[in-house]
N, C-alpha and C. Protein backbone atom coordinates (compact mmCIF):
# COMPACT_ATOMS: atom_id res chain seq x y z
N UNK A 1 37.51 132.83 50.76
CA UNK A 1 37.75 131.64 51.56
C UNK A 1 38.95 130.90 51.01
N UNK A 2 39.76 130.22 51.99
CA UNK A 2 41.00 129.92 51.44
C UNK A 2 40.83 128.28 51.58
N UNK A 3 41.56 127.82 50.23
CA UNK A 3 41.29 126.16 50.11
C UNK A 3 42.69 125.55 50.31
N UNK A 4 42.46 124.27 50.74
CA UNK A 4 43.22 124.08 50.74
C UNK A 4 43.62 122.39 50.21
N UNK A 5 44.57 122.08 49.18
CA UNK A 5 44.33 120.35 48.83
C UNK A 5 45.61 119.59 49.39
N UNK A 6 44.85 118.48 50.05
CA UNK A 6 45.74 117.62 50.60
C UNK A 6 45.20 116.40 50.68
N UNK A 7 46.36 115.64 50.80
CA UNK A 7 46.29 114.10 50.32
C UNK A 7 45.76 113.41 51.40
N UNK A 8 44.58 112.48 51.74
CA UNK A 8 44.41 111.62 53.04
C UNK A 8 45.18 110.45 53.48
N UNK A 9 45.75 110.41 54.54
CA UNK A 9 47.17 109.35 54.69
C UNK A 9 46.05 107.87 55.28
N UNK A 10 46.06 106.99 55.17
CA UNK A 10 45.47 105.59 55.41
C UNK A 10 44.69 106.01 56.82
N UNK A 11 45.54 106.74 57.87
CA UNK A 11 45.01 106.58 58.97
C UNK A 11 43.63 108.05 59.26
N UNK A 12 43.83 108.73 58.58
CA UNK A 12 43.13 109.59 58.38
C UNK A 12 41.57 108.81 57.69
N UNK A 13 42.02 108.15 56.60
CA UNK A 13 40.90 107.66 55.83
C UNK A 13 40.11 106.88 56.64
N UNK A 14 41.19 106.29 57.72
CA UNK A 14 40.19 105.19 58.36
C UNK A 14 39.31 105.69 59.61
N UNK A 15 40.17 107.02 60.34
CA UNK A 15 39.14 107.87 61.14
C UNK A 15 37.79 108.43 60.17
N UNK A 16 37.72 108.93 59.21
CA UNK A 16 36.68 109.29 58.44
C UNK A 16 35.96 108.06 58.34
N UNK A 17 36.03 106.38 57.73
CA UNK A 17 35.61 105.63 57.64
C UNK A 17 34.64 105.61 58.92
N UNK A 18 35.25 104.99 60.07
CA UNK A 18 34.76 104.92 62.01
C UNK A 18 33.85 106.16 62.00
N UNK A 19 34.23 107.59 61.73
CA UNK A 19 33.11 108.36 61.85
C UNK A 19 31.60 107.83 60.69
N UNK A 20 32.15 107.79 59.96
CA UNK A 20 30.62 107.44 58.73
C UNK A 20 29.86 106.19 59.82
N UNK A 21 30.54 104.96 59.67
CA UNK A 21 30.23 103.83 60.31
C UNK A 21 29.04 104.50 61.58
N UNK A 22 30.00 105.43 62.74
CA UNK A 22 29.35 106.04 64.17
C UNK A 22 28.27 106.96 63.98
N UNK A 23 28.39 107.34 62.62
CA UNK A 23 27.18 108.22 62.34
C UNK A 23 27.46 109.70 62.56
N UNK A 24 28.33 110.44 61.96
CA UNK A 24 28.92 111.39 61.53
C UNK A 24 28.08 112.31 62.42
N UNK A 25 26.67 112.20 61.97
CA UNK A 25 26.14 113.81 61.61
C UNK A 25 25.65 113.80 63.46
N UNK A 26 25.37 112.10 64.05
CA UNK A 26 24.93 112.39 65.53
C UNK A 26 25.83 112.31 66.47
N UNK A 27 27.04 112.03 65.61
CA UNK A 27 28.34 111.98 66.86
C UNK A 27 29.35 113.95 66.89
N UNK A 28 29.09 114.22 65.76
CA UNK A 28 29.56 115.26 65.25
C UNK A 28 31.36 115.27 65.32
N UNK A 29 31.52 114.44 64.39
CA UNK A 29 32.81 113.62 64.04
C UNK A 29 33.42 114.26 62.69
N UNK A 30 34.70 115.17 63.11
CA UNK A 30 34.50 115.67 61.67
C UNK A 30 36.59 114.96 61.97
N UNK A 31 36.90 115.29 60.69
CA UNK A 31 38.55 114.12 60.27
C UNK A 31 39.01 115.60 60.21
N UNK A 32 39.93 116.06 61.06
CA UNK A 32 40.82 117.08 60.99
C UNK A 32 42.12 116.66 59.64
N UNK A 33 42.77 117.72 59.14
CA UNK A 33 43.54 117.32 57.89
C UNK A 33 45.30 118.13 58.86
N UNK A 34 46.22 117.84 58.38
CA UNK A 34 47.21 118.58 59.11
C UNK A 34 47.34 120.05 58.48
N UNK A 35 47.79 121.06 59.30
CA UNK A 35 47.96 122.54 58.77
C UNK A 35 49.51 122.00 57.68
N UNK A 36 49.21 122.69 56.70
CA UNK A 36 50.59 122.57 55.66
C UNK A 36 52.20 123.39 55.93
N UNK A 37 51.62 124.51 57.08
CA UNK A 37 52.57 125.57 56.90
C UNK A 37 53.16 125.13 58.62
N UNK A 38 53.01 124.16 59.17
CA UNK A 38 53.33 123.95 60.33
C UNK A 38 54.77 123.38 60.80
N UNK A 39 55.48 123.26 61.80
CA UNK A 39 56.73 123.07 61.96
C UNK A 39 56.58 122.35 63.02
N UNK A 40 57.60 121.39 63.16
CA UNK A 40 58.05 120.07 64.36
C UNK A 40 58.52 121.20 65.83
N UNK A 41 57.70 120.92 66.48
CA UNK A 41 58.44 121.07 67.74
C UNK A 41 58.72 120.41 69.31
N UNK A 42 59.49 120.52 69.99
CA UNK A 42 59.48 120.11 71.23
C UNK A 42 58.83 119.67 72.28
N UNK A 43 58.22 118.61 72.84
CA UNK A 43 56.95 118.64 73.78
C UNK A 43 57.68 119.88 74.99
N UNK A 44 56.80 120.92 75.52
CA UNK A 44 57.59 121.68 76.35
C UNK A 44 57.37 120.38 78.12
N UNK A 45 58.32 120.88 78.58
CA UNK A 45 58.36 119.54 80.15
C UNK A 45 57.06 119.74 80.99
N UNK A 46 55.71 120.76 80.67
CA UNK A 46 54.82 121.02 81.40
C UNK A 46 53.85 119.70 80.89
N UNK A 47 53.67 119.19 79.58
CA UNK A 47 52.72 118.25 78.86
C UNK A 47 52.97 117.15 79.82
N UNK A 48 53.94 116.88 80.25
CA UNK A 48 53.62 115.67 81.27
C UNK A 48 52.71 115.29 82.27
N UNK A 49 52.96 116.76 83.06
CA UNK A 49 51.63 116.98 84.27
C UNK A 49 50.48 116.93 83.28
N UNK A 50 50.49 117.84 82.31
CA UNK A 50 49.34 117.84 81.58
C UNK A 50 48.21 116.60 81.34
N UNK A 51 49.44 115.67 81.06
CA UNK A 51 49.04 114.43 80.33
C UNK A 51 48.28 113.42 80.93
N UNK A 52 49.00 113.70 82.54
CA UNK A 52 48.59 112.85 83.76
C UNK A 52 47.16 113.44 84.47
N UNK A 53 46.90 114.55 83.92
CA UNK A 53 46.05 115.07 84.53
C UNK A 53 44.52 114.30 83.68
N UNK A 54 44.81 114.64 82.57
CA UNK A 54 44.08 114.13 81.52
C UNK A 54 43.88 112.30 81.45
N UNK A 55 45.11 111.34 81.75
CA UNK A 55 44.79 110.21 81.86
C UNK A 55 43.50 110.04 83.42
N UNK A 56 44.14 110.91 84.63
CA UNK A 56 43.06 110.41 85.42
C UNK A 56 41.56 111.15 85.27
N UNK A 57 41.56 112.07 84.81
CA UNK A 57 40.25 112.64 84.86
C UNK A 57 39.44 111.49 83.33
N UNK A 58 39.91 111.08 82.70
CA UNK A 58 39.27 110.18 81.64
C UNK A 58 39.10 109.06 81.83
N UNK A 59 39.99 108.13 82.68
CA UNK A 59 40.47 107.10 82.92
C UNK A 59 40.99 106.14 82.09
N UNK A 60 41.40 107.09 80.80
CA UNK A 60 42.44 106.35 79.28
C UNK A 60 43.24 106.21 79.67
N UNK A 61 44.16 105.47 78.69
CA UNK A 61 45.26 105.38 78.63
C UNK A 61 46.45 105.17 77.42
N UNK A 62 47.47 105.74 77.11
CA UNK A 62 48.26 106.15 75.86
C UNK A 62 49.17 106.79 76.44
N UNK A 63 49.82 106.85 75.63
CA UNK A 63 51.47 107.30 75.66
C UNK A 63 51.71 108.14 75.22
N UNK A 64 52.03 109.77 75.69
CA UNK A 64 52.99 110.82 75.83
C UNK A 64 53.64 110.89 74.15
N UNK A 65 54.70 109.89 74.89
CA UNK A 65 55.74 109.84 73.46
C UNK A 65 55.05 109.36 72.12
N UNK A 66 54.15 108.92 71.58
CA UNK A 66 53.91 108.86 71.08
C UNK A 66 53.01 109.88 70.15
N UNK A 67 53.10 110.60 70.31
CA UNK A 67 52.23 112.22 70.16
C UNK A 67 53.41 112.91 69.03
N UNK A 68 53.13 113.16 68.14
CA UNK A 68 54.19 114.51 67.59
C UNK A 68 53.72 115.71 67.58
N UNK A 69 54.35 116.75 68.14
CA UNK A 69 53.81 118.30 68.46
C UNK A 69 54.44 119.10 67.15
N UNK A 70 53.14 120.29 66.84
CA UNK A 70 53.96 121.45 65.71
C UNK A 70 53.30 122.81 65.97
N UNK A 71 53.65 123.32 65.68
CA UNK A 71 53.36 124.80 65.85
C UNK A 71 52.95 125.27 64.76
N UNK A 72 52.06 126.08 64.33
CA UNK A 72 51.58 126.66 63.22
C UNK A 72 51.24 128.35 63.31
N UNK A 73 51.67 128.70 62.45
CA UNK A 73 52.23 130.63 62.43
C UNK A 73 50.76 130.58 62.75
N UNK A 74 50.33 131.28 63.52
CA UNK A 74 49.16 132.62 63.54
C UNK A 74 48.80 133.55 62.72
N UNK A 75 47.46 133.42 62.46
CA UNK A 75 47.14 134.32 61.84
C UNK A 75 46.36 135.49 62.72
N UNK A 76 45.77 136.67 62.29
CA UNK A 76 45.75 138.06 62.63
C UNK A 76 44.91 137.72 64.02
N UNK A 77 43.62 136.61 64.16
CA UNK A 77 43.21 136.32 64.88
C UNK A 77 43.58 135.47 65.97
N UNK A 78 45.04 135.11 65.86
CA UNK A 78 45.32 134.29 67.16
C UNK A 78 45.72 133.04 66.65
N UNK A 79 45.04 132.39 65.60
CA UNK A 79 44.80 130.63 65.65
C UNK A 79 45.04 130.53 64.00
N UNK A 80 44.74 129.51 63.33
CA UNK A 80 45.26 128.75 62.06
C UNK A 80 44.09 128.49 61.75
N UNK A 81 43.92 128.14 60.33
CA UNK A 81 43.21 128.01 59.29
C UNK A 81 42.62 126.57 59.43
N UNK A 82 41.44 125.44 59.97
CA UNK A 82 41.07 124.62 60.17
C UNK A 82 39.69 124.25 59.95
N UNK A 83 39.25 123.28 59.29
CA UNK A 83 38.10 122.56 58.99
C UNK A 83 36.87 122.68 59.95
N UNK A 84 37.29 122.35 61.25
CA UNK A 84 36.21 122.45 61.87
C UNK A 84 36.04 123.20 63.05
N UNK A 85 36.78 124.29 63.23
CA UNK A 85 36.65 125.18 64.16
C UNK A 85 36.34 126.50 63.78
N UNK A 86 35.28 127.23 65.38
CA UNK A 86 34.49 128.22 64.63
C UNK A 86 34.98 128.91 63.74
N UNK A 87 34.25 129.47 63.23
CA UNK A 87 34.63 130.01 61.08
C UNK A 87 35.68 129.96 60.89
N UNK A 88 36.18 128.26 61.00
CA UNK A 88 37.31 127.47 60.57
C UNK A 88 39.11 128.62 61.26
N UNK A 89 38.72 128.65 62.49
CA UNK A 89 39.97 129.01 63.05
C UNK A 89 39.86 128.05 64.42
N UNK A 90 41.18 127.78 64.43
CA UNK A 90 41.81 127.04 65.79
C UNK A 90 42.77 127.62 66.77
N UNK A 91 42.89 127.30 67.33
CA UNK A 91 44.30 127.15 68.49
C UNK A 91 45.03 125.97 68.81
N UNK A 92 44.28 124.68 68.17
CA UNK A 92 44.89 123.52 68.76
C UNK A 92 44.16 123.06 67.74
N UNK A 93 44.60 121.43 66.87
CA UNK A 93 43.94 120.69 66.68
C UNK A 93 44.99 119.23 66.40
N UNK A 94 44.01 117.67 66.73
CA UNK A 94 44.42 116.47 67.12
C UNK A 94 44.34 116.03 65.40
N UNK A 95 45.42 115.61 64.56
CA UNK A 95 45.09 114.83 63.83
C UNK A 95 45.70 113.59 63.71
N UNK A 96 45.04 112.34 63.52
CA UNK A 96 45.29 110.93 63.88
C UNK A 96 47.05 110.41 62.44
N UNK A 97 47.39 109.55 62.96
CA UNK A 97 46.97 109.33 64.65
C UNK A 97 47.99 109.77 65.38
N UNK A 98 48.69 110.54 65.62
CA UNK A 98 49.46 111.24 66.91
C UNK A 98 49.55 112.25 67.10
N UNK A 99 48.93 113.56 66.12
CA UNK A 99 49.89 114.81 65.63
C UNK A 99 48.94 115.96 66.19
N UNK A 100 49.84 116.59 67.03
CA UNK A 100 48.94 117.72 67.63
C UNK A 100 49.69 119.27 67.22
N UNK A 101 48.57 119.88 66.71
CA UNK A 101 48.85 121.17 66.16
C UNK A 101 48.56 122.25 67.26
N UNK A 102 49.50 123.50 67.16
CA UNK A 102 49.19 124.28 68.42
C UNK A 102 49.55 125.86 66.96
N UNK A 103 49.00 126.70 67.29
CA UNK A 103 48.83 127.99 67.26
C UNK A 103 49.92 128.65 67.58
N UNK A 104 50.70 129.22 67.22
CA UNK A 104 51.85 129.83 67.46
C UNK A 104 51.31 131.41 67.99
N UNK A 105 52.43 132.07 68.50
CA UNK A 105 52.50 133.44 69.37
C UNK A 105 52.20 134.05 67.83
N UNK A 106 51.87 135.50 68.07
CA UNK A 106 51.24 136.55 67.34
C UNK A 106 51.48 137.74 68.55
N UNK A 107 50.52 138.81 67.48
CA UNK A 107 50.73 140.20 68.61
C UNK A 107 49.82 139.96 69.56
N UNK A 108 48.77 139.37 68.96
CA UNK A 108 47.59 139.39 70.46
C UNK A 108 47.80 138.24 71.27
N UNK A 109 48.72 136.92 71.07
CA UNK A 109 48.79 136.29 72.15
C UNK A 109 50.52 136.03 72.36
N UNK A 110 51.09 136.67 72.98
CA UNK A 110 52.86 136.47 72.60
C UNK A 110 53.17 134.91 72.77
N UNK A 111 52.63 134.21 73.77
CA UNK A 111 53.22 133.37 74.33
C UNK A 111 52.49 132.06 73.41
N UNK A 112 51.72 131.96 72.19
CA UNK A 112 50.95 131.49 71.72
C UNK A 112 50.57 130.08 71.92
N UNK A 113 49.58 129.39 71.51
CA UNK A 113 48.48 128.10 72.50
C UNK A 113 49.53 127.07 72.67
N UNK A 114 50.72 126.69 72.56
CA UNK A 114 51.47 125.78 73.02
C UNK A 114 51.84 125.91 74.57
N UNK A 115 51.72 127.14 74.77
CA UNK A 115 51.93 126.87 76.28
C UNK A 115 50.61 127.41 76.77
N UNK A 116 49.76 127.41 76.30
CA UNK A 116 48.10 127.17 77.07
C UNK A 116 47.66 125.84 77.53
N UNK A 117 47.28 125.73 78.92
CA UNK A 117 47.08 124.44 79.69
C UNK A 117 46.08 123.73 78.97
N UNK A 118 45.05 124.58 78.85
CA UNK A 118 43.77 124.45 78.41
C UNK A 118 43.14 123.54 77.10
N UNK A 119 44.12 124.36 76.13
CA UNK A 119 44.28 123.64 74.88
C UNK A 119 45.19 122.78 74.56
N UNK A 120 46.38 122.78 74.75
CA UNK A 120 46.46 121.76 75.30
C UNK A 120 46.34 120.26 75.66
N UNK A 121 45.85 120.65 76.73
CA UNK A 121 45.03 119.59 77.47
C UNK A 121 43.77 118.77 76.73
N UNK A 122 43.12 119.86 75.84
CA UNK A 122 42.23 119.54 75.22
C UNK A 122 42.49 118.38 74.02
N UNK A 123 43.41 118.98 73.28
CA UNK A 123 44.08 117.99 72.41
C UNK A 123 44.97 116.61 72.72
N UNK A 124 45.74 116.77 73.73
CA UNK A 124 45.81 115.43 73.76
C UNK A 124 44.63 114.90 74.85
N UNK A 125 43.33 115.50 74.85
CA UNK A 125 42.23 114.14 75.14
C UNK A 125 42.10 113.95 74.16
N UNK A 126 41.53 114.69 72.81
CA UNK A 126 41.72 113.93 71.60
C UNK A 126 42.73 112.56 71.16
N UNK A 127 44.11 113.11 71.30
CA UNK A 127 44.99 111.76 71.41
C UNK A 127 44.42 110.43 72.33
N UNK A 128 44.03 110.82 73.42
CA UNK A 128 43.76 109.56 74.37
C UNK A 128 42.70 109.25 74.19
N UNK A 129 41.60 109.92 73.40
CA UNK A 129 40.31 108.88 73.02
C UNK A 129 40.55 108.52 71.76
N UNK A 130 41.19 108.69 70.89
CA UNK A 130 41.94 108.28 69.21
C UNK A 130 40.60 108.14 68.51
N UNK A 131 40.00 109.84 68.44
CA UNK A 131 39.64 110.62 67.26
C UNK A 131 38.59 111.75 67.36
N UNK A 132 38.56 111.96 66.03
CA UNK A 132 38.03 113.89 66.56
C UNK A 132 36.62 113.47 66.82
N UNK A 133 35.80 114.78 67.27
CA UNK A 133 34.52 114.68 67.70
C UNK A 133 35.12 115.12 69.36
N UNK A 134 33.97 114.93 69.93
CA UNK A 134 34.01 115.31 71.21
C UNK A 134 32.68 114.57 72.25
N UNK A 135 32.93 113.79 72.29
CA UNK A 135 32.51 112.25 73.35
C UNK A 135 32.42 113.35 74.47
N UNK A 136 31.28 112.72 75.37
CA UNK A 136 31.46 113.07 76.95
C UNK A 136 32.22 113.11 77.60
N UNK A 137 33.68 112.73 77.62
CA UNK A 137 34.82 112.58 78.09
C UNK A 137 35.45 113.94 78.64
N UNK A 138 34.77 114.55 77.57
CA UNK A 138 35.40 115.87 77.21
C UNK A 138 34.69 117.02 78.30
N UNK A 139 33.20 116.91 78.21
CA UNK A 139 32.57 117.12 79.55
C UNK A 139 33.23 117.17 81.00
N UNK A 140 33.32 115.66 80.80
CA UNK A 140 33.68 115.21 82.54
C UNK A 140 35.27 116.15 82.87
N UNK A 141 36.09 116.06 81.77
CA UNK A 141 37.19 116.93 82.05
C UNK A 141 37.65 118.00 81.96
N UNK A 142 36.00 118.29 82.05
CA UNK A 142 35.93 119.99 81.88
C UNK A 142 37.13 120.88 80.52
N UNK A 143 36.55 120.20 79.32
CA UNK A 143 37.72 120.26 78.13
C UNK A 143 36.78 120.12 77.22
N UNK A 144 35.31 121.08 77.16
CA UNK A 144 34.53 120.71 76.20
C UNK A 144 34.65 121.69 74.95
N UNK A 145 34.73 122.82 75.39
CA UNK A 145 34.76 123.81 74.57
C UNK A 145 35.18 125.52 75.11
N UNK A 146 35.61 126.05 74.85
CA UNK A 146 36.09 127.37 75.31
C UNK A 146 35.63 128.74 74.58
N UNK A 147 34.92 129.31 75.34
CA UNK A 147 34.99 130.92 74.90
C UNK A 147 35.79 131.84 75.69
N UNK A 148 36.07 132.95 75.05
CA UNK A 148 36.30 134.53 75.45
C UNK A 148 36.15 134.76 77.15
N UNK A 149 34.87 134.12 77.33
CA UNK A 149 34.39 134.27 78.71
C UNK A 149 34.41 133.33 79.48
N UNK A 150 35.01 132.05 79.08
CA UNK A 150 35.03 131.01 79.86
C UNK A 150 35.14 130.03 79.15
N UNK A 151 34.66 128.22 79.81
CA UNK A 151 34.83 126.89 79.33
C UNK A 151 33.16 126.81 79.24
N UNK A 152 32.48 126.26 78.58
CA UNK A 152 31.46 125.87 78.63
C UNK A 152 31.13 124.44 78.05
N UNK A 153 29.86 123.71 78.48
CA UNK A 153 30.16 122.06 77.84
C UNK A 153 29.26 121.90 76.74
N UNK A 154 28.96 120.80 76.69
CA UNK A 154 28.67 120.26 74.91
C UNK A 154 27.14 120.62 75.01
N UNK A 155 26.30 121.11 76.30
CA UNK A 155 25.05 121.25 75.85
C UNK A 155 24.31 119.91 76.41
N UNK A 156 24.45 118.83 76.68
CA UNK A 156 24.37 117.66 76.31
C UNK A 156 23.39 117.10 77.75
């Protein structure tokens, strides 16, 4: 298992704080950390529709520009090395407060999760509800969770 140490920046500490406070274990609130090996990139011009799609199906509201996007190399499975995704692999993850991580291309996905609608989409609802966990929100916008075989919701 690979570790990894990194420093918690104020705003990080204070999402972990709000989760303890909300009750961690019944909200299932976990503080994403940023990938280390990740790189700045471009919002591509599709995140806009994206974005709008996501403000009305939630009925939030936040700002686009305010988001910083990065890409993170792939590993053999598709996705990056992360805290709280299944046996700690991702494709996307929101860490506070603006920074959205995407999965870079590999052999099995060329075009890799930055230009997936899906995920995406998923992450900045994270941005527009400002913090991890996954609220009903996520439900209603059909952005709860994803398998192999489909979207499926929180169970709930």
């Amino acid at each position: 298992m690979r570790r990894r140490v990194v420093s918690l920046s104020l705003s990080v500490a204070a999402a972990a704080a709000a989760c303890i406070v909300a009750g961690a274990a019944s909200v299932g609130c976990e503080v994403p950390v940023a990938p280390e090996n990740a790189y700045r990139v471009a919002a591509l011009p599709s995140y806009a529709t994206w974005w709008t799609k996501d403000v009305e199906c939630s009925g939030l509201t936040g700002d686009l520009q305010d988001v910083e996007w990065y890409v993170v190399p792939a590993d053999s499975d598709g996705g990056f090395w992360c805290e709280d995704g299944p046996d700690h692999t991702c494709a996307g993850e929101w860490v506070a407060p603006h920074s959205i991580y995407l999965a870079g291309p590999n052999k099995s996905y060329p075009q890799g999760y930055a230009a997936d609608e899906w995920t995406v989409r998923h992450e900045m609802l994270h941005e527009l509800v400002g913090r991890p966990g996954h609220p009903r929100v996520f439900d209603d916008c059909h952005l709860a969770s994803r398998t192999p075989s489909g979207v499926y919701g929180l169970g709930r």
